[in-house]
N, C-alpha and C. Protein backbone atom coordinates (compact mmCIF):
# COMPACT_ATOMS: atom_id res chain seq x y z
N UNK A 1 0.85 -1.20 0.00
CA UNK A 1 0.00 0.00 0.00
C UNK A 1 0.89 1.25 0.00
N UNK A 2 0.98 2.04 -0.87
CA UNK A 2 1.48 3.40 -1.32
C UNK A 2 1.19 4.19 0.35
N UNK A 3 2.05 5.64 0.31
CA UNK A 3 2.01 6.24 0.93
C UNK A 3 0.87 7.26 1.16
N UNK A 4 -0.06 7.59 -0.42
CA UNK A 4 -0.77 8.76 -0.57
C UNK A 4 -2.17 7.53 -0.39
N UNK A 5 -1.93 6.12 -0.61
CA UNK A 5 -3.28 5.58 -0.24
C UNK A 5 -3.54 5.28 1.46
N UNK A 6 -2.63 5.68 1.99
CA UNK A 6 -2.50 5.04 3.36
C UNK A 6 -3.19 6.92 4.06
N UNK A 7 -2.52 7.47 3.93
CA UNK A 7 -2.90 8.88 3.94
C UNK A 7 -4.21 9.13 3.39
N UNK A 8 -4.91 8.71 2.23
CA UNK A 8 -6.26 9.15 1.99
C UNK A 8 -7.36 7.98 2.90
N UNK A 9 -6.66 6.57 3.21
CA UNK A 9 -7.34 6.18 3.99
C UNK A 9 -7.66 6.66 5.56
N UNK A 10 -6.44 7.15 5.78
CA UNK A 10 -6.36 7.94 7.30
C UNK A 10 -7.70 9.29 7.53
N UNK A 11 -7.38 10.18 6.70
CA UNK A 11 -7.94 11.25 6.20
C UNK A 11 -9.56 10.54 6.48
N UNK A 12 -10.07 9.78 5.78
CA UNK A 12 -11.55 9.09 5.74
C UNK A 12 -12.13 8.42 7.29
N UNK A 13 -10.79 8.22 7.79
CA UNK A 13 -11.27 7.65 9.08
C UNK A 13 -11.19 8.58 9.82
N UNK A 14 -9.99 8.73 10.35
CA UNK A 14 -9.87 10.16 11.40
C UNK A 14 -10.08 12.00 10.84
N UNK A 15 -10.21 12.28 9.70
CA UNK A 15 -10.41 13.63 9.71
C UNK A 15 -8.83 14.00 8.80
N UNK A 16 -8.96 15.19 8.69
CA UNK A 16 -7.96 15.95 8.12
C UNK A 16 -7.31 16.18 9.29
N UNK A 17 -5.81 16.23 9.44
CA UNK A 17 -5.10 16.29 10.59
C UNK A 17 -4.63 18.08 10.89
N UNK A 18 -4.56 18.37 11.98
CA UNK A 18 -4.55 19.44 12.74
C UNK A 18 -3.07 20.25 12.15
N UNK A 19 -3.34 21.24 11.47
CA UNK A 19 -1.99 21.64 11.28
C UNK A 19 -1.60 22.20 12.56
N UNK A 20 -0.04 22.57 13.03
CA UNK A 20 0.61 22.61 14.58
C UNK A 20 -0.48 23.06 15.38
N UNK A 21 -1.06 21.54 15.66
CA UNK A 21 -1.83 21.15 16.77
C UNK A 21 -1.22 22.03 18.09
N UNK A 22 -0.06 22.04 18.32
CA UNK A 22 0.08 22.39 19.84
C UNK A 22 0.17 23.99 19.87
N UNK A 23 0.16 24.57 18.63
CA UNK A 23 0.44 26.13 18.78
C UNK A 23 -0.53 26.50 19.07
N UNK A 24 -2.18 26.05 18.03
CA UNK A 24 -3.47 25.94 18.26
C UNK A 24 -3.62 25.83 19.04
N UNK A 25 -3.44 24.61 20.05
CA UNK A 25 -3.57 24.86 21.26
C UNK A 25 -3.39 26.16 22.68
N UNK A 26 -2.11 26.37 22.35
CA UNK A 26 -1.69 27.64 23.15
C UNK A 26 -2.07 28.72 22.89
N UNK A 27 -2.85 28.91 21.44
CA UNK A 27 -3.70 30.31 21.33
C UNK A 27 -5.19 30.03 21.05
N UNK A 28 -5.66 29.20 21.68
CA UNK A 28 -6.82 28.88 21.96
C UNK A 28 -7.40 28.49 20.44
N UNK A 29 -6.85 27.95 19.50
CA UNK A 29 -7.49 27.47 18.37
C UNK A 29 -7.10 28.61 16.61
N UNK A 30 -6.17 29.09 17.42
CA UNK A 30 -5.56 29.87 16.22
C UNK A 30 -4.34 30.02 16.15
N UNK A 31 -3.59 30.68 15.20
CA UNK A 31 -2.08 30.46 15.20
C UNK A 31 -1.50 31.90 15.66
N UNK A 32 -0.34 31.79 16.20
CA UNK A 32 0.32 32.92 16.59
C UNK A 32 0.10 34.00 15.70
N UNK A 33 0.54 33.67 14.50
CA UNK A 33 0.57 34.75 13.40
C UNK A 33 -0.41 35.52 13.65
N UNK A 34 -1.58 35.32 14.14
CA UNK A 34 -3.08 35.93 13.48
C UNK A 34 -3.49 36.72 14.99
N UNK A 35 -2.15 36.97 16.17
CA UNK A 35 -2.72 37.62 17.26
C UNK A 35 -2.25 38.76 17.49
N UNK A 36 -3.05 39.48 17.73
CA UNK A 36 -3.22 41.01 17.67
C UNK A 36 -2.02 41.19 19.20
N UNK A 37 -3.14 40.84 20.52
CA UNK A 37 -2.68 40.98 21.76
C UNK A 37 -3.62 39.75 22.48
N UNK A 38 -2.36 39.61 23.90
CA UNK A 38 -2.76 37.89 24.59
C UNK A 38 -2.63 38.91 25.81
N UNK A 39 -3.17 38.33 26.40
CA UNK A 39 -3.47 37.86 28.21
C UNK A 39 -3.62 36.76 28.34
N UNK A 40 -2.66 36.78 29.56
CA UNK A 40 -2.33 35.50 30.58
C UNK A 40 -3.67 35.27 31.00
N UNK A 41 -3.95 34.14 31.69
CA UNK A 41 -5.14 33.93 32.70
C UNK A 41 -4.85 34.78 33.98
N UNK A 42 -3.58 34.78 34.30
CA UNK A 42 -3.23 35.76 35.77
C UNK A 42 -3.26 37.29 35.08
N UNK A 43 -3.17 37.57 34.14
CA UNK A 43 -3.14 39.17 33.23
C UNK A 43 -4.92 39.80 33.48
N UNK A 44 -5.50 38.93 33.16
CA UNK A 44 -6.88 39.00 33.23
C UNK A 44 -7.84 39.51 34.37
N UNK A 45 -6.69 39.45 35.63
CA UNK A 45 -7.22 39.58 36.92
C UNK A 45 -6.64 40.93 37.46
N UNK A 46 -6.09 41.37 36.55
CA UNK A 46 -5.17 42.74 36.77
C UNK A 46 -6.10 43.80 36.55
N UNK A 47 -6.79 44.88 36.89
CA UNK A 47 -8.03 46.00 36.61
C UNK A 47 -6.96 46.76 35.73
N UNK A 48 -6.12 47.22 36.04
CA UNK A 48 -4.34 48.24 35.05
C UNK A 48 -4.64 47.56 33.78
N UNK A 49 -4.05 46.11 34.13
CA UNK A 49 -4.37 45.73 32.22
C UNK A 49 -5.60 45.91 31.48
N UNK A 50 -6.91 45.24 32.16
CA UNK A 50 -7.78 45.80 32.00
C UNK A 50 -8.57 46.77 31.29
N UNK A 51 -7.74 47.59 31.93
CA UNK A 51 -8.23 49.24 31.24
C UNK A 51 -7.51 49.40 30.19
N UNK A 52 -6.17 48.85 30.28
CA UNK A 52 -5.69 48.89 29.08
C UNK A 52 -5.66 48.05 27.63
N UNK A 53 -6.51 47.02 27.94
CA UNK A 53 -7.20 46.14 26.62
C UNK A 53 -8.48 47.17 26.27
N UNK A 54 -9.32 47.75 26.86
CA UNK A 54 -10.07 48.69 26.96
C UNK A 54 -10.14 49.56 25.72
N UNK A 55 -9.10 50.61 26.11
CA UNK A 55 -8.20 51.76 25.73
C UNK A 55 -8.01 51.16 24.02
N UNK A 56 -7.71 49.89 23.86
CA UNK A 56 -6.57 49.72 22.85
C UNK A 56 -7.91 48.48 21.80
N UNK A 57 -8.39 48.22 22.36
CA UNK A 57 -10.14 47.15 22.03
C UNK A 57 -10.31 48.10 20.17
N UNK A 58 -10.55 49.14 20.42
CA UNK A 58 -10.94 49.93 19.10
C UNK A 58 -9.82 50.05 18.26
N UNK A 59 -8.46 49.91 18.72
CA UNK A 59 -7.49 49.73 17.59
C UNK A 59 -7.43 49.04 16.52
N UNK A 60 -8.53 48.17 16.83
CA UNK A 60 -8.72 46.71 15.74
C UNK A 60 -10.51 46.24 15.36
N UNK A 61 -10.82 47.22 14.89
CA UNK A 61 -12.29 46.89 14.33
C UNK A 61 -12.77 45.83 13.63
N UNK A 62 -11.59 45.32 13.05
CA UNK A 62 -11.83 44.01 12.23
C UNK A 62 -11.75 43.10 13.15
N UNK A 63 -10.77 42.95 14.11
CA UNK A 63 -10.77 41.95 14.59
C UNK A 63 -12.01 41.02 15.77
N UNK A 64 -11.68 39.67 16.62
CA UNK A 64 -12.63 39.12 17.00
C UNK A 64 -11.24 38.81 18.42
N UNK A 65 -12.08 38.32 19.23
CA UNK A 65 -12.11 37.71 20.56
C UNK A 65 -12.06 36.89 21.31
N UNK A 66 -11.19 35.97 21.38
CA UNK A 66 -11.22 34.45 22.28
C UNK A 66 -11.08 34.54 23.43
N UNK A 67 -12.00 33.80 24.26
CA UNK A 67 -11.97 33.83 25.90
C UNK A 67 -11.58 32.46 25.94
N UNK A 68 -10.54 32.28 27.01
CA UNK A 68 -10.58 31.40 27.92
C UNK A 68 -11.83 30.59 28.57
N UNK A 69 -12.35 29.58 28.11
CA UNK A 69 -13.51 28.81 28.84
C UNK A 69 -13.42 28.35 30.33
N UNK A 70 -11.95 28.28 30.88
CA UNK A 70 -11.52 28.31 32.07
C UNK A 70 -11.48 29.68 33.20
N UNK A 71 -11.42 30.77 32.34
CA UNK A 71 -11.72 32.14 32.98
C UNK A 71 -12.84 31.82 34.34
N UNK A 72 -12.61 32.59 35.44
CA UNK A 72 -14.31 32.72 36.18
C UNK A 72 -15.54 33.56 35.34
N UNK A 73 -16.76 32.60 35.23
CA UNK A 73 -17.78 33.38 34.99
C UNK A 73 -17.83 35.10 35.14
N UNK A 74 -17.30 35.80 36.36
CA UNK A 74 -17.45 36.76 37.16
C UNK A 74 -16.34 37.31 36.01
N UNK A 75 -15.45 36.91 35.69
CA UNK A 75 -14.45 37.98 35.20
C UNK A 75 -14.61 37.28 33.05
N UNK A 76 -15.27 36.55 32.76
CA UNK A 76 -15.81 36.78 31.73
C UNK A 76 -16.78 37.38 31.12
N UNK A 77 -17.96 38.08 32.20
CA UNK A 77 -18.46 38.71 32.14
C UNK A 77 -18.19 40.19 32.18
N UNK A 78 -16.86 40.32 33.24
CA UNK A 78 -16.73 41.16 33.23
C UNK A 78 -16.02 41.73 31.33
N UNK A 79 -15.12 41.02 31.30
CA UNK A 79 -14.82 41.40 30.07
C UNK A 79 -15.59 40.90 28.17
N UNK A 80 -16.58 40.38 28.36
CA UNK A 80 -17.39 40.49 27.34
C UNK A 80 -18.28 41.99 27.28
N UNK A 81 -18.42 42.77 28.94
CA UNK A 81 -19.19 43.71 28.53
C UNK A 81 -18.29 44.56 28.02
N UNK A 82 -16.83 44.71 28.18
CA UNK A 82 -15.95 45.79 27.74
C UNK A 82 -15.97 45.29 25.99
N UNK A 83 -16.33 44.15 25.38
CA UNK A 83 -15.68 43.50 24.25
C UNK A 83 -17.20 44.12 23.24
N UNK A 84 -18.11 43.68 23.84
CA UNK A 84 -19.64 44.67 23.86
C UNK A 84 -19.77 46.06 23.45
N UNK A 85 -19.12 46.51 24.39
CA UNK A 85 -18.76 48.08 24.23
C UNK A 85 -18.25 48.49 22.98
N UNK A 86 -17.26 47.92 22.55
CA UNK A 86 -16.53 48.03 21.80
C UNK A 86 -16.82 47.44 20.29
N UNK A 87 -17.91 46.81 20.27
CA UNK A 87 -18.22 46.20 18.87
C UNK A 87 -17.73 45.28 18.17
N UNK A 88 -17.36 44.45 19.01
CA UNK A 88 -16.21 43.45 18.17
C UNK A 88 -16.84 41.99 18.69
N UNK A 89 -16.91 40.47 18.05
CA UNK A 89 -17.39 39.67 18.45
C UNK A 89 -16.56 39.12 19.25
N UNK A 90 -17.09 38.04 19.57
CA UNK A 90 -15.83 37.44 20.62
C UNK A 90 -16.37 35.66 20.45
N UNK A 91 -15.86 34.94 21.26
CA UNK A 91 -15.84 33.61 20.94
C UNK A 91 -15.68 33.10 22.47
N UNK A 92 -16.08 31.99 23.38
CA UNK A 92 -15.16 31.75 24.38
C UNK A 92 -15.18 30.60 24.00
N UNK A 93 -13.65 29.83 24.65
CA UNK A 93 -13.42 28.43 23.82
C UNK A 93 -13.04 27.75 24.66
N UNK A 94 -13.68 26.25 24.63
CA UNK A 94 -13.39 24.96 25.63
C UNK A 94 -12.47 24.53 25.57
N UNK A 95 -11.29 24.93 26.16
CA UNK A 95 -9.95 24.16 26.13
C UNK A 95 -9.64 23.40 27.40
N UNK A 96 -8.16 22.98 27.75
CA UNK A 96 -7.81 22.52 28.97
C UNK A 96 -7.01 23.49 29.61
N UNK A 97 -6.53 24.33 28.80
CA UNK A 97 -5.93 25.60 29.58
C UNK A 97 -6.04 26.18 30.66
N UNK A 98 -5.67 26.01 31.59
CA UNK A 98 -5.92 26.55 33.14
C UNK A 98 -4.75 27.37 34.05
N UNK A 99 -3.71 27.17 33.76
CA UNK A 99 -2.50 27.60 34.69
C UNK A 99 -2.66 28.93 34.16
N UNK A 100 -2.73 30.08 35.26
CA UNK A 100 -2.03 31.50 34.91
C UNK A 100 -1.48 32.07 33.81
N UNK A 101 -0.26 31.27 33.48
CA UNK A 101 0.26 32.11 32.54
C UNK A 101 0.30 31.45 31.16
N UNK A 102 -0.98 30.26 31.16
CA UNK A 102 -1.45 30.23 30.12
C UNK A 102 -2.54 31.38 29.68
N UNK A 103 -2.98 31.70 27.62
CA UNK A 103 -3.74 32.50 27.07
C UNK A 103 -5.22 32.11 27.82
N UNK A 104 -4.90 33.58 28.47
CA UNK A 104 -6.92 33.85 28.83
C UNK A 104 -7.54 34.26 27.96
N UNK A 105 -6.85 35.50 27.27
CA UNK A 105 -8.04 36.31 25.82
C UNK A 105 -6.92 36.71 24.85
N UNK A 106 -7.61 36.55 23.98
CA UNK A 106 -6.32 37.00 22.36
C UNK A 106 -7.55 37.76 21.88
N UNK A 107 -7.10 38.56 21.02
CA UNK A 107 -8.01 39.19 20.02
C UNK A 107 -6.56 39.23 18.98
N UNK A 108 -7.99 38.43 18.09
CA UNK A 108 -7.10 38.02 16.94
C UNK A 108 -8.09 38.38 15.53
N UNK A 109 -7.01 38.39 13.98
CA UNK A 109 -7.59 38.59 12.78
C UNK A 109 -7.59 37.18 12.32
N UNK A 110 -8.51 37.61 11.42
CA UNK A 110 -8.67 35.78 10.46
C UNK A 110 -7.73 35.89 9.75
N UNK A 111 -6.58 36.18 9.72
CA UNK A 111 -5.46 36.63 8.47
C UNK A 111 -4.71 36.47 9.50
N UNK A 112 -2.93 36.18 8.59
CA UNK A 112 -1.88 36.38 9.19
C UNK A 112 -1.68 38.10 9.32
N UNK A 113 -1.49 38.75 11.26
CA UNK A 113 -1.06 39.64 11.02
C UNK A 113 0.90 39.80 11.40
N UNK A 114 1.15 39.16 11.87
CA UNK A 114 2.67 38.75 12.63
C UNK A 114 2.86 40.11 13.43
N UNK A 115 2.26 40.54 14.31
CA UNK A 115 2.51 41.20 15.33
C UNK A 115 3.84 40.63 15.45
N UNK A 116 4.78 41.43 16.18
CA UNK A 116 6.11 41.45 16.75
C UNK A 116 6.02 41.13 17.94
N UNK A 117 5.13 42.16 18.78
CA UNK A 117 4.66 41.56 20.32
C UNK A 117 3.20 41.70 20.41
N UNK A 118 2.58 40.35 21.14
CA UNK A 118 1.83 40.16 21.52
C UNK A 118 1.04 40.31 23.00
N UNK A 119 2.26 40.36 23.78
CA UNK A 119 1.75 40.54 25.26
C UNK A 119 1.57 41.81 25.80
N UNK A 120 -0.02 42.00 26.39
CA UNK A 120 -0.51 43.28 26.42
C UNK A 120 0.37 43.90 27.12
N UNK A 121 1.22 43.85 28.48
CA UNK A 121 2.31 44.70 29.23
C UNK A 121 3.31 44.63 28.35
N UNK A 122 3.82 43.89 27.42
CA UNK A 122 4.50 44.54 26.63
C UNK A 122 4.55 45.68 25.74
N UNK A 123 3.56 44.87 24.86
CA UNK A 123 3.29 45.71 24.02
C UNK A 123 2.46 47.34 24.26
N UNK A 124 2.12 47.37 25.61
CA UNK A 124 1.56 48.87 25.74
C UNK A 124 2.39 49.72 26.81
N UNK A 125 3.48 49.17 26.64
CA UNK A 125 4.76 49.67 28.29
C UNK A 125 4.27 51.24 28.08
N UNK A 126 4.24 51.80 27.11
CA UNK A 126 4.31 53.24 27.38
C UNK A 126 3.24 53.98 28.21
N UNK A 127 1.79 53.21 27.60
CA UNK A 127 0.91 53.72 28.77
C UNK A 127 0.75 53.62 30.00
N UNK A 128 1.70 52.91 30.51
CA UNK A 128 1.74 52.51 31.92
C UNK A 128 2.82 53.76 32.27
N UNK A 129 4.01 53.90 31.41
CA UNK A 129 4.90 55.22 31.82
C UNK A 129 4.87 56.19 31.62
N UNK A 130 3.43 56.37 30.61
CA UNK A 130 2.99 57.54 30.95
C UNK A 130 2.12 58.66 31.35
N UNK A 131 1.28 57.52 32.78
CA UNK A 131 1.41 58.31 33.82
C UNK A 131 2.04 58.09 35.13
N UNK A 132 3.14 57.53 34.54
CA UNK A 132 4.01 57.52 36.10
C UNK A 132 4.32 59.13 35.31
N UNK A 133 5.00 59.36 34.00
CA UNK A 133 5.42 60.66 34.02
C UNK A 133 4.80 61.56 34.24
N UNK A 134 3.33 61.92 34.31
CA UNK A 134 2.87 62.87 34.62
C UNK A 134 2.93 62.93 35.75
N UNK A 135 2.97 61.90 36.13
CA UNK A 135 3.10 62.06 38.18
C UNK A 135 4.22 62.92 38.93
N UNK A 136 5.14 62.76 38.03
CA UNK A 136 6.88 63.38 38.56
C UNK A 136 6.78 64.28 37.46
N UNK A 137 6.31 65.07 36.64
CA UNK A 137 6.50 66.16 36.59
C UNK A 137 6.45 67.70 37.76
N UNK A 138 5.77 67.79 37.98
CA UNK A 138 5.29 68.69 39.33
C UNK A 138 6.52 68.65 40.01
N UNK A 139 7.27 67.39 40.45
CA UNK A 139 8.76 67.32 40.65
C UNK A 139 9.57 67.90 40.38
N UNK A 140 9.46 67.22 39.19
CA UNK A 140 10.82 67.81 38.25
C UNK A 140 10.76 69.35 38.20
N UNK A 141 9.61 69.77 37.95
CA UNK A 141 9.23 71.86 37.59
C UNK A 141 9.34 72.00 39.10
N UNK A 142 9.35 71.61 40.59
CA UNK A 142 9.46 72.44 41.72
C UNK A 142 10.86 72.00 41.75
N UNK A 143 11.57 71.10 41.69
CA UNK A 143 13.14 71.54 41.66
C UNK A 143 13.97 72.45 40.96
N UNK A 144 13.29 72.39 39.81
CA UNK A 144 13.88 73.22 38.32
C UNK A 144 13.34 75.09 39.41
N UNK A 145 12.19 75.16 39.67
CA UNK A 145 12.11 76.12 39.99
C UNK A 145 12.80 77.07 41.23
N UNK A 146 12.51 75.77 42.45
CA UNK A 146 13.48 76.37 43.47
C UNK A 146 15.25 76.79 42.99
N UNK A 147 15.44 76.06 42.55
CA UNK A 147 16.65 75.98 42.30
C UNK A 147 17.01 77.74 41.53
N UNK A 148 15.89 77.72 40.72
CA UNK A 148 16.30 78.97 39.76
C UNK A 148 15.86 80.21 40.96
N UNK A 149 15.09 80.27 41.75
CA UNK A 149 14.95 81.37 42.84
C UNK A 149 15.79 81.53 43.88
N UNK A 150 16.75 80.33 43.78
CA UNK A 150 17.94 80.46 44.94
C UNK A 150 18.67 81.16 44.07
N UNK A 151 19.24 80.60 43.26
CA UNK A 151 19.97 81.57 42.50
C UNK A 151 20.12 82.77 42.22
N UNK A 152 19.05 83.44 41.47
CA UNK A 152 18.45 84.75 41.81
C UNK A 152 18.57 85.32 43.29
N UNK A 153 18.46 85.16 43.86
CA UNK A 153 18.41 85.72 45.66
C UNK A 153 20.12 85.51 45.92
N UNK A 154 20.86 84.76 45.41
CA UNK A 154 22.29 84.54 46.12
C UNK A 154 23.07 85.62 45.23
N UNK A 155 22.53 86.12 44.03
CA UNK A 155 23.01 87.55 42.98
C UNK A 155 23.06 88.52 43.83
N UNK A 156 21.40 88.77 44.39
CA UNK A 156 21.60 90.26 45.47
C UNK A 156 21.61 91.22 44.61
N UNK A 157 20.77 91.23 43.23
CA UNK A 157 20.46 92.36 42.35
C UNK A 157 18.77 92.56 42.68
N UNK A 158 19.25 93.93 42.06
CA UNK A 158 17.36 94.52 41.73
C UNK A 158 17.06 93.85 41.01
N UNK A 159 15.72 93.07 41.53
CA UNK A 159 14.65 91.97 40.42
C UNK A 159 13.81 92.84 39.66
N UNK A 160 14.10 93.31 38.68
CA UNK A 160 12.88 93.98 37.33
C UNK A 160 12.07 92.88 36.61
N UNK A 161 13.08 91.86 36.45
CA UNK A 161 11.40 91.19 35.96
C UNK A 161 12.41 89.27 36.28
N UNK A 162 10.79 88.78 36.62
CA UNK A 162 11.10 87.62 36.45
C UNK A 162 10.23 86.99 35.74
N UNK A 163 10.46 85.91 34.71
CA UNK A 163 9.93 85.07 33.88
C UNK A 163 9.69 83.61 34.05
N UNK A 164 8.53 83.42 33.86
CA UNK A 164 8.29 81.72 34.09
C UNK A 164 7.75 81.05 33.01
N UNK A 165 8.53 80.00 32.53
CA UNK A 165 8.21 79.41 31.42
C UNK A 165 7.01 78.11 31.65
N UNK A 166 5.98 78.09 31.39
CA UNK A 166 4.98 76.42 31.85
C UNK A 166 4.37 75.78 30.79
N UNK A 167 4.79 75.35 29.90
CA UNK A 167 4.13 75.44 29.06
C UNK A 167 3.55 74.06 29.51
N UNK A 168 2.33 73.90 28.53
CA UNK A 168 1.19 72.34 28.56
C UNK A 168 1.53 71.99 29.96
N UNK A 169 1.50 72.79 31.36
CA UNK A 169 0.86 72.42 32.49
C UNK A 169 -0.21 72.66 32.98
N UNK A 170 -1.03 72.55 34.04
CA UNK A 170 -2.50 72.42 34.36
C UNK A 170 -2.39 73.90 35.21
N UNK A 171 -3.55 74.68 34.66
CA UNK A 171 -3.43 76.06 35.04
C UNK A 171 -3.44 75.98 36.15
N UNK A 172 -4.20 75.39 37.32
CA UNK A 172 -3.84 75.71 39.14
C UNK A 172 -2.11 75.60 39.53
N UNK A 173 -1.83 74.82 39.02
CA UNK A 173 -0.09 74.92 39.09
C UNK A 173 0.76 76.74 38.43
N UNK A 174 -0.29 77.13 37.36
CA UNK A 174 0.48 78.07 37.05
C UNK A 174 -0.01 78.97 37.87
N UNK A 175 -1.13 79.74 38.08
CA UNK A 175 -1.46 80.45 39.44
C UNK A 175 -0.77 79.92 40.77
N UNK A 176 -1.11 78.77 41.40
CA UNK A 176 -0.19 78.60 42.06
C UNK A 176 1.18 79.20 42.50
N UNK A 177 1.92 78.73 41.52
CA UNK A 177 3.17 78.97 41.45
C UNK A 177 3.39 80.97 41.28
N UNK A 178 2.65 81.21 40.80
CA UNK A 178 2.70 82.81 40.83
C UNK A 178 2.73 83.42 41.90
N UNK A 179 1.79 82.85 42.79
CA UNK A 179 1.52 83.35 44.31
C UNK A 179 2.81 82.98 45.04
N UNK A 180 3.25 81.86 44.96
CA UNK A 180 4.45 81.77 45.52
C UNK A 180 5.22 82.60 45.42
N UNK A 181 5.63 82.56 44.31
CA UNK A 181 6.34 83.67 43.48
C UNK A 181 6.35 85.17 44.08
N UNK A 182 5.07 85.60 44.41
CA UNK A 182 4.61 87.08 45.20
C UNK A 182 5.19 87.01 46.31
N UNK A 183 4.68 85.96 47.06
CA UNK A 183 4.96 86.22 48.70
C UNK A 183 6.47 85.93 48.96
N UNK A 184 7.18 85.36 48.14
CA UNK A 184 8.13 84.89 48.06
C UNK A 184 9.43 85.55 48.32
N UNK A 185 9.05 86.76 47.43
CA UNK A 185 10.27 87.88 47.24
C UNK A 185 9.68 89.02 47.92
N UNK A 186 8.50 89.19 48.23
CA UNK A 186 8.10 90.07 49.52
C UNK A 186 8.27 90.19 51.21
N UNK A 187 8.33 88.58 51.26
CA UNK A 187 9.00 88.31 52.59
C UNK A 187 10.55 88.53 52.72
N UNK A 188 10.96 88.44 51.20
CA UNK A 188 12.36 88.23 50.89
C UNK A 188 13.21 89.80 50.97
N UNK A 189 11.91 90.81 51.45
CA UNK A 189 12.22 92.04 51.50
C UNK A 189 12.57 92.71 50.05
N UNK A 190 12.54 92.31 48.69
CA UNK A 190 12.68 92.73 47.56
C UNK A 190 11.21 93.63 47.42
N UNK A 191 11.53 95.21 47.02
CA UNK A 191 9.86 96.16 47.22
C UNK A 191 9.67 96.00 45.55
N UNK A 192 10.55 95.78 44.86
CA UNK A 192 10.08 95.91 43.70
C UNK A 192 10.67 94.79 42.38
N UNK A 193 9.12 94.19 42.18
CA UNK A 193 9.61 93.14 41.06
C UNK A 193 8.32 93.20 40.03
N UNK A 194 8.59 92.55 38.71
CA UNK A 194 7.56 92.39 38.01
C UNK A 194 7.52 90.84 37.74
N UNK A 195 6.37 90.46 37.36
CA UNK A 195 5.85 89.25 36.59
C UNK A 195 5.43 89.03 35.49
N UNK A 196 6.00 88.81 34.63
CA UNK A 196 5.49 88.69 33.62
C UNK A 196 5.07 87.39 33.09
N UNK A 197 3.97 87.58 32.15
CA UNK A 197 3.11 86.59 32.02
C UNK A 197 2.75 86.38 30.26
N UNK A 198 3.18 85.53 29.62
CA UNK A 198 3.40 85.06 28.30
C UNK A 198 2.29 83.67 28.11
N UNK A 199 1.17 83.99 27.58
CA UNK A 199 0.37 82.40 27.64
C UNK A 199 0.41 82.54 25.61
N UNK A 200 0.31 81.08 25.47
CA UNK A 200 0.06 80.39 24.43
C UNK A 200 -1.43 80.26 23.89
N UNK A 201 -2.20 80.23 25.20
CA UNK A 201 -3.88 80.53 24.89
C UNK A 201 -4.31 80.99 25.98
N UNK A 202 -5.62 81.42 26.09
CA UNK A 202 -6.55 82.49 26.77
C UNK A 202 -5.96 81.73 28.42
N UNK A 203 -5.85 82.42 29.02
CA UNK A 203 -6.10 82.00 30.32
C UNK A 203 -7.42 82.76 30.90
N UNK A 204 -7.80 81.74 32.26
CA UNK A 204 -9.55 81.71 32.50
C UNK A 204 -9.32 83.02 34.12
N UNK A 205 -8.57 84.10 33.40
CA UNK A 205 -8.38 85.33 34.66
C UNK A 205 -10.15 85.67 35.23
């Protein structure tokens, strides 16, 4: 018996065979190529990531949705209503997948797309750093600032004008900082200074 008759007999009995069965497996019934972004089963339980499949859900209108069939009810619900929101179908699929840092949810295309990275903390590092950066700005501008008013005061000249540069900060910081600014060099016994004030758009005086 030939090789291609042994093979079409196989085929008749058992089915057409699974192309890489085990990759299928690990992305819940699709191939790497075709995944947008994965979560872990432990990723899934994170509210941070969360928001950030959320955020990033509309980046891909074409695409669709695999859940973990092992997920809790409670947190597949929770994330079908975000998947809802968002207009995109979804699928949840009966696997054996259960450990953590096996795939909880992929959103994937019916096409090869070969994403580079797939894992949502990877692939979205920046939104996570950036708002740690907005956090340490306010920092960074009250060092930058003290620093420049010591200076000024260790000169021991007549202050005619001082200038403050803010740009794209949140106006209570720039009032703020003005008032400081007043009482600052008034306690400092200086009778005469100006402020000047340079905006980019209307301020709400």
């Amino acid at each position: 018996m030939t090789d291609e008759v042994q093979k079409h007999l196989d085929k008749g009995m058992y089915g057409t065979p699974s192309v890489n069965p085990d990759e299928q497996r690990k992305f819940l019934g699709t191939f790497r190529e075709r995944v947008y972004i994965r979560m872990s089963i432990q990723q899934m339980r994170q509210e941070k990531l969360k928001k950030t499949l959320e955020t990033h859900l509309t980046d891909y209108p074409d695409a669709s949705v695999l859940i973990n069939g092992n997920v809790s009810q409670t947190l597949q619900t929770s994330y079908i209503q975000s998947i809802m929101k968002a207009k995109l179908k979804f699928t949840v699929v009966d696997t054996d997948l259960q450990e953590d840092e096996e795939s909880g949810l992929l959103v994937v295309s019916d096409k090869a797309v070969n994403e580079d990275t797939i894992d949502i903390a990877e692939k979205f590092t920046n939104d996570s750093s950036h708002s740690s950066q907005n956090g340490n700005e306010k920092k960074v501008f009250g060092i930058a600032f003290f620093t420049t008013i010591n200076k000024i005061l260790k000169q021991k000249m007549n202050i005619r004008l001082a200038g403050i540069a803010l740009y794209d900060k949140p106006v209570s910081l720039f009032f703020s900082t003005i008032k400081f600014f007043q009482s600052y060099f008034i306690k400092s016994g200086y009778k005469s200074f100006k402020i000047s004030i340079v905006s980019r758009r209307p301020l709400p005086l």
